[in-house]
Protein backbone atom coordinates (compact mmCIF):
# COMPACT_ATOMS: atom_id res chain seq x y z
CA UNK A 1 -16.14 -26.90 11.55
CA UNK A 2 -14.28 -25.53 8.90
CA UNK A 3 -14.24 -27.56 6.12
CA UNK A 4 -16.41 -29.37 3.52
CA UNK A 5 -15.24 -32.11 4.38
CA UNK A 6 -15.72 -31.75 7.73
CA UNK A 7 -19.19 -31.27 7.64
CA UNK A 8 -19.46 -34.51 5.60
CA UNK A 9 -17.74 -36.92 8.12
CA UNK A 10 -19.49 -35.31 10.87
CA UNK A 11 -23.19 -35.02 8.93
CA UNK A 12 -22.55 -38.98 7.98
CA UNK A 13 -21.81 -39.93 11.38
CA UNK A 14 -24.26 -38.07 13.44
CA UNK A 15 -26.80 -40.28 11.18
CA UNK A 16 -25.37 -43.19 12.29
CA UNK A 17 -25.72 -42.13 15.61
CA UNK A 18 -29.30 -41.29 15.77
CA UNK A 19 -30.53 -41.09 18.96
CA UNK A 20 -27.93 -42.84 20.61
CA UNK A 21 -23.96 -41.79 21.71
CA UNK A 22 -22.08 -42.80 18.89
CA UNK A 23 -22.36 -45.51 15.92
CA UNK A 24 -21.21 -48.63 15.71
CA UNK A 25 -17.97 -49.23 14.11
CA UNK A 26 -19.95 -52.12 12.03
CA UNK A 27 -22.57 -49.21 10.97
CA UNK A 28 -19.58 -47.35 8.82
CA UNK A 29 -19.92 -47.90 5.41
CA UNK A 30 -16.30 -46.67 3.95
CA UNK A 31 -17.81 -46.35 0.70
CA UNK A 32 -20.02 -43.59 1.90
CA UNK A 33 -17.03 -41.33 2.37
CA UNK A 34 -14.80 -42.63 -0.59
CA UNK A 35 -13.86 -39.09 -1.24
CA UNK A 36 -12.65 -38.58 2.05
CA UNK A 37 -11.10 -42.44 3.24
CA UNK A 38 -6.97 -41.06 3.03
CA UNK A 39 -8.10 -38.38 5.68
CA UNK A 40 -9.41 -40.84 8.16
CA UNK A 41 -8.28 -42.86 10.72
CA UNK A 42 -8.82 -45.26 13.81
CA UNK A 43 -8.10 -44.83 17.09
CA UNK A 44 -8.00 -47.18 20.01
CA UNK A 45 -7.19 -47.56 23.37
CA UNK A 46 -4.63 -49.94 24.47
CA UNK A 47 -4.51 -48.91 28.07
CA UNK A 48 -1.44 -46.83 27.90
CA UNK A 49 -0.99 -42.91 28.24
CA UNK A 50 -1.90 -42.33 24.29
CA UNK A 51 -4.77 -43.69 22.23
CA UNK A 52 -2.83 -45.97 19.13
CA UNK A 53 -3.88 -46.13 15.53
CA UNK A 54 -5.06 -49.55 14.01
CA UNK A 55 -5.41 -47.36 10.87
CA UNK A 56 -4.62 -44.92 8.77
CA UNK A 57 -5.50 -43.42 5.74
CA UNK A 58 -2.91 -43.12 3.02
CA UNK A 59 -3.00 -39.24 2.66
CA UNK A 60 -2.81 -38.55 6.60
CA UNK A 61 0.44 -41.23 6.18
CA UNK A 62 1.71 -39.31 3.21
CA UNK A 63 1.60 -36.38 5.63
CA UNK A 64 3.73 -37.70 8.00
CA UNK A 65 6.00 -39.21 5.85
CA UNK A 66 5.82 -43.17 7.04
CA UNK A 67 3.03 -45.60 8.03
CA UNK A 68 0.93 -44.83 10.88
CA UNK A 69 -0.60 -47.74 11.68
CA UNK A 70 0.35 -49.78 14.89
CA UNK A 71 2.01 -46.24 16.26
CA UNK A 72 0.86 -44.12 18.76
CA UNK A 73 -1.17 -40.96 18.37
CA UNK A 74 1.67 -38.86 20.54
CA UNK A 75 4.07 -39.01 18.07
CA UNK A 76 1.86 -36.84 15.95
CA UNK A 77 3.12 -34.02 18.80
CA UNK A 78 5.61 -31.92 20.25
CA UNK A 79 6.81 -34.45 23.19
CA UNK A 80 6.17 -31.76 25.35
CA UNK A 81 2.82 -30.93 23.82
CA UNK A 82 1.35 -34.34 23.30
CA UNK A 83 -0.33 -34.93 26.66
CA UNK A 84 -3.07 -33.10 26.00
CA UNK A 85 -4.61 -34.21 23.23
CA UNK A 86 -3.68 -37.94 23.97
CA UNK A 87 -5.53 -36.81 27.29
CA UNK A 88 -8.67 -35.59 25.20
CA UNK A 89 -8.77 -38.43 22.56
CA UNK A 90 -8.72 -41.31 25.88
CA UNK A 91 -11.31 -39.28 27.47
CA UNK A 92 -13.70 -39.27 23.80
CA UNK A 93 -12.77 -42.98 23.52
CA UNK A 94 -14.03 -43.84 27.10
CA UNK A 95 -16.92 -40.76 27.83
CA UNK A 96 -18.51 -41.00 23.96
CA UNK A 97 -18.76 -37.23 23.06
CA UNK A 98 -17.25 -36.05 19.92
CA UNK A 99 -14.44 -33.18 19.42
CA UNK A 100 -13.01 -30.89 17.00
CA UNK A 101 -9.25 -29.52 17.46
CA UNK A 102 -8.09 -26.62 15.75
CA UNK A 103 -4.62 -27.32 14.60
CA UNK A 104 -1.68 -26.17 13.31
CA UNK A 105 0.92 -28.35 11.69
CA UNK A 106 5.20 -27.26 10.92
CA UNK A 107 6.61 -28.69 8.30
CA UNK A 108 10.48 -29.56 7.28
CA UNK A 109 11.12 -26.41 5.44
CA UNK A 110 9.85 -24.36 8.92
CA UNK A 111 7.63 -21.96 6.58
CA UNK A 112 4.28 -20.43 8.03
CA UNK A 113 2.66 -22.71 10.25
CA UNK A 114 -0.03 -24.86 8.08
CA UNK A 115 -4.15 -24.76 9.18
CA UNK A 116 -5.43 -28.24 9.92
CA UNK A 117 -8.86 -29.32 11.82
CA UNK A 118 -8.86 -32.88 13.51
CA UNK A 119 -12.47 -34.21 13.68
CA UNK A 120 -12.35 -37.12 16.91
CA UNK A 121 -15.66 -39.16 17.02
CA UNK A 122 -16.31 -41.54 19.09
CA UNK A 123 -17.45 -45.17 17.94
CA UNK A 124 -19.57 -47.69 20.01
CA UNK A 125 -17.70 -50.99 20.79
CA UNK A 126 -18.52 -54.22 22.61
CA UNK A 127 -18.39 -53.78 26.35
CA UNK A 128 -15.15 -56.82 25.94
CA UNK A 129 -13.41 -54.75 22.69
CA UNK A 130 -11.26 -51.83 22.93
CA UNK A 131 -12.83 -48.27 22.51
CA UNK A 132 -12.39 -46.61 19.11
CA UNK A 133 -12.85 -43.20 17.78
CA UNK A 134 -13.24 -42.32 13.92
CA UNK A 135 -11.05 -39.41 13.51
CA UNK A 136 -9.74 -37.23 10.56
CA UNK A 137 -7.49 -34.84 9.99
CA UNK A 138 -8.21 -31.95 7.58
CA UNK A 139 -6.37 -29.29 5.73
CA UNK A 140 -8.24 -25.88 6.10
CA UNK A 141 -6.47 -25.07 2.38
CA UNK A 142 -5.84 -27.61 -0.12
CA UNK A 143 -1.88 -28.52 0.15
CA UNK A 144 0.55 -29.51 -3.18
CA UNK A 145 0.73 -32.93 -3.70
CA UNK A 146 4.45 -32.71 -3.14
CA UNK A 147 4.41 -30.26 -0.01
CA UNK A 148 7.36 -30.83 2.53
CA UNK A 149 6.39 -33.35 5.20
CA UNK A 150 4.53 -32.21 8.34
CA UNK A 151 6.87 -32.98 11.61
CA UNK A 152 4.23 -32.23 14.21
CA UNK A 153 1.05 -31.13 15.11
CA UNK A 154 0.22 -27.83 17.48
CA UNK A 155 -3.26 -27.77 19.03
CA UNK A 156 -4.51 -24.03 19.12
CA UNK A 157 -8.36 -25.05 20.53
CA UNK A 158 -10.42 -27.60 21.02
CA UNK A 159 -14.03 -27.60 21.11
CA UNK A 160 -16.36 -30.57 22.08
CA UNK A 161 -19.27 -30.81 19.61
CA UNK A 162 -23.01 -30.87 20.33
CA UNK A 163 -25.34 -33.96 19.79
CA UNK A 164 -28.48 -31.94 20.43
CA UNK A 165 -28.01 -29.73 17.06
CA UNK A 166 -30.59 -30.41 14.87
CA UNK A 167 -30.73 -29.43 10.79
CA UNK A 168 -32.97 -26.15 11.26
CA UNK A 169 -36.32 -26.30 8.66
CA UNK A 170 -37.24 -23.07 7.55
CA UNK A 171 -40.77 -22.35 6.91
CA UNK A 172 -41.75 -21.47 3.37
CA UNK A 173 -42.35 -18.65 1.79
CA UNK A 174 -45.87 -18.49 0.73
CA UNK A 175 -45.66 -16.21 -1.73
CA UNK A 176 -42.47 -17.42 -3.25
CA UNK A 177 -44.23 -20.92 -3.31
CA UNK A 178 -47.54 -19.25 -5.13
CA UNK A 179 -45.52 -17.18 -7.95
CA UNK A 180 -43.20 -20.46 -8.65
């Protein structure tokens, strides 16, 4: 990942998880990433072509220019780019294994094509609910508060994340540890 932020959704979740495929929706605690709540957002699957979003945050809505929730994750997309990532974000919702897009996003002025990151993690639902995914979407450089509106979304990779990685312990230094 490329972001901060990034790192923080991801670190917070993968605790969650523990040993098992994903958290529990219930297990979120939205005041553990306060700083980071108008990035994120809900996906679910209502057994059509594209995932839809229950929620949204208020920044990734500010981004788009109108309210997300209720609307389907294609229209994020180029029409005629859109049905691969709904394709990816069904598949995380039903197989439980998190992703990371590398994104690029056009606004309404058409200047340089804007770095974004989309984090898609998969959440553990009833076996009678819906699947959901926490998801966020993340600038890779911090954008004006006024910035023209992004119109759609480009996906230049995608990479499915590991579960196995573990925080690597490094031994100490002895004789650091004897001066100190």
């Amino acid at each position: 990942m490329k972001s901060m932020a990034g790192l923080d959704i991801y670190a917070y979740w993968d605790e969650l998880r523990g040993k098992r495929s994903a958290p529990r929706r219930e297990d979120i605690d939205p005041a553990k990433l306060k700083h980071h709540l108008g990035d994120l957002f809900i996906l679910t699957d209502k057994g059509e072509n594209t995932p839809f979003f229950p929620l949204a945050g208020t920044r990734l809505c500010d981004l788009f220019g109108r309210e997300l929730r209720d609307r389907p994750f294609s229209e994020l997309w180029h029409q005629a780019n859109a049905t691969f990532p709904c394709r990816v974000a069904r598949g995380i919702l039903h197989h439980q294994l998190p992703v990371v897009f590398d994104l690029e996003a056009e606004d309404s002025h058409g200047a340089a094509p804007l770095a974004y990151e989309m984090l898609l993690l998969p959440l553990r639902t009833d076996p009678d609910a819906a699947p959901r995914l926490l998801g966020a979407l993340l600038a890779e450089r911090p954008r004006h508060e006024f910035a023209a509106l992004i119109q759609h979304l480009s996906m230049k990779s995608s990479r499915l994340l590991r579960l196995d990685i573990a925080p690597v312990e490094y031994p100490m230094d002895t004789q650091r540890a004897e001066s100190c």
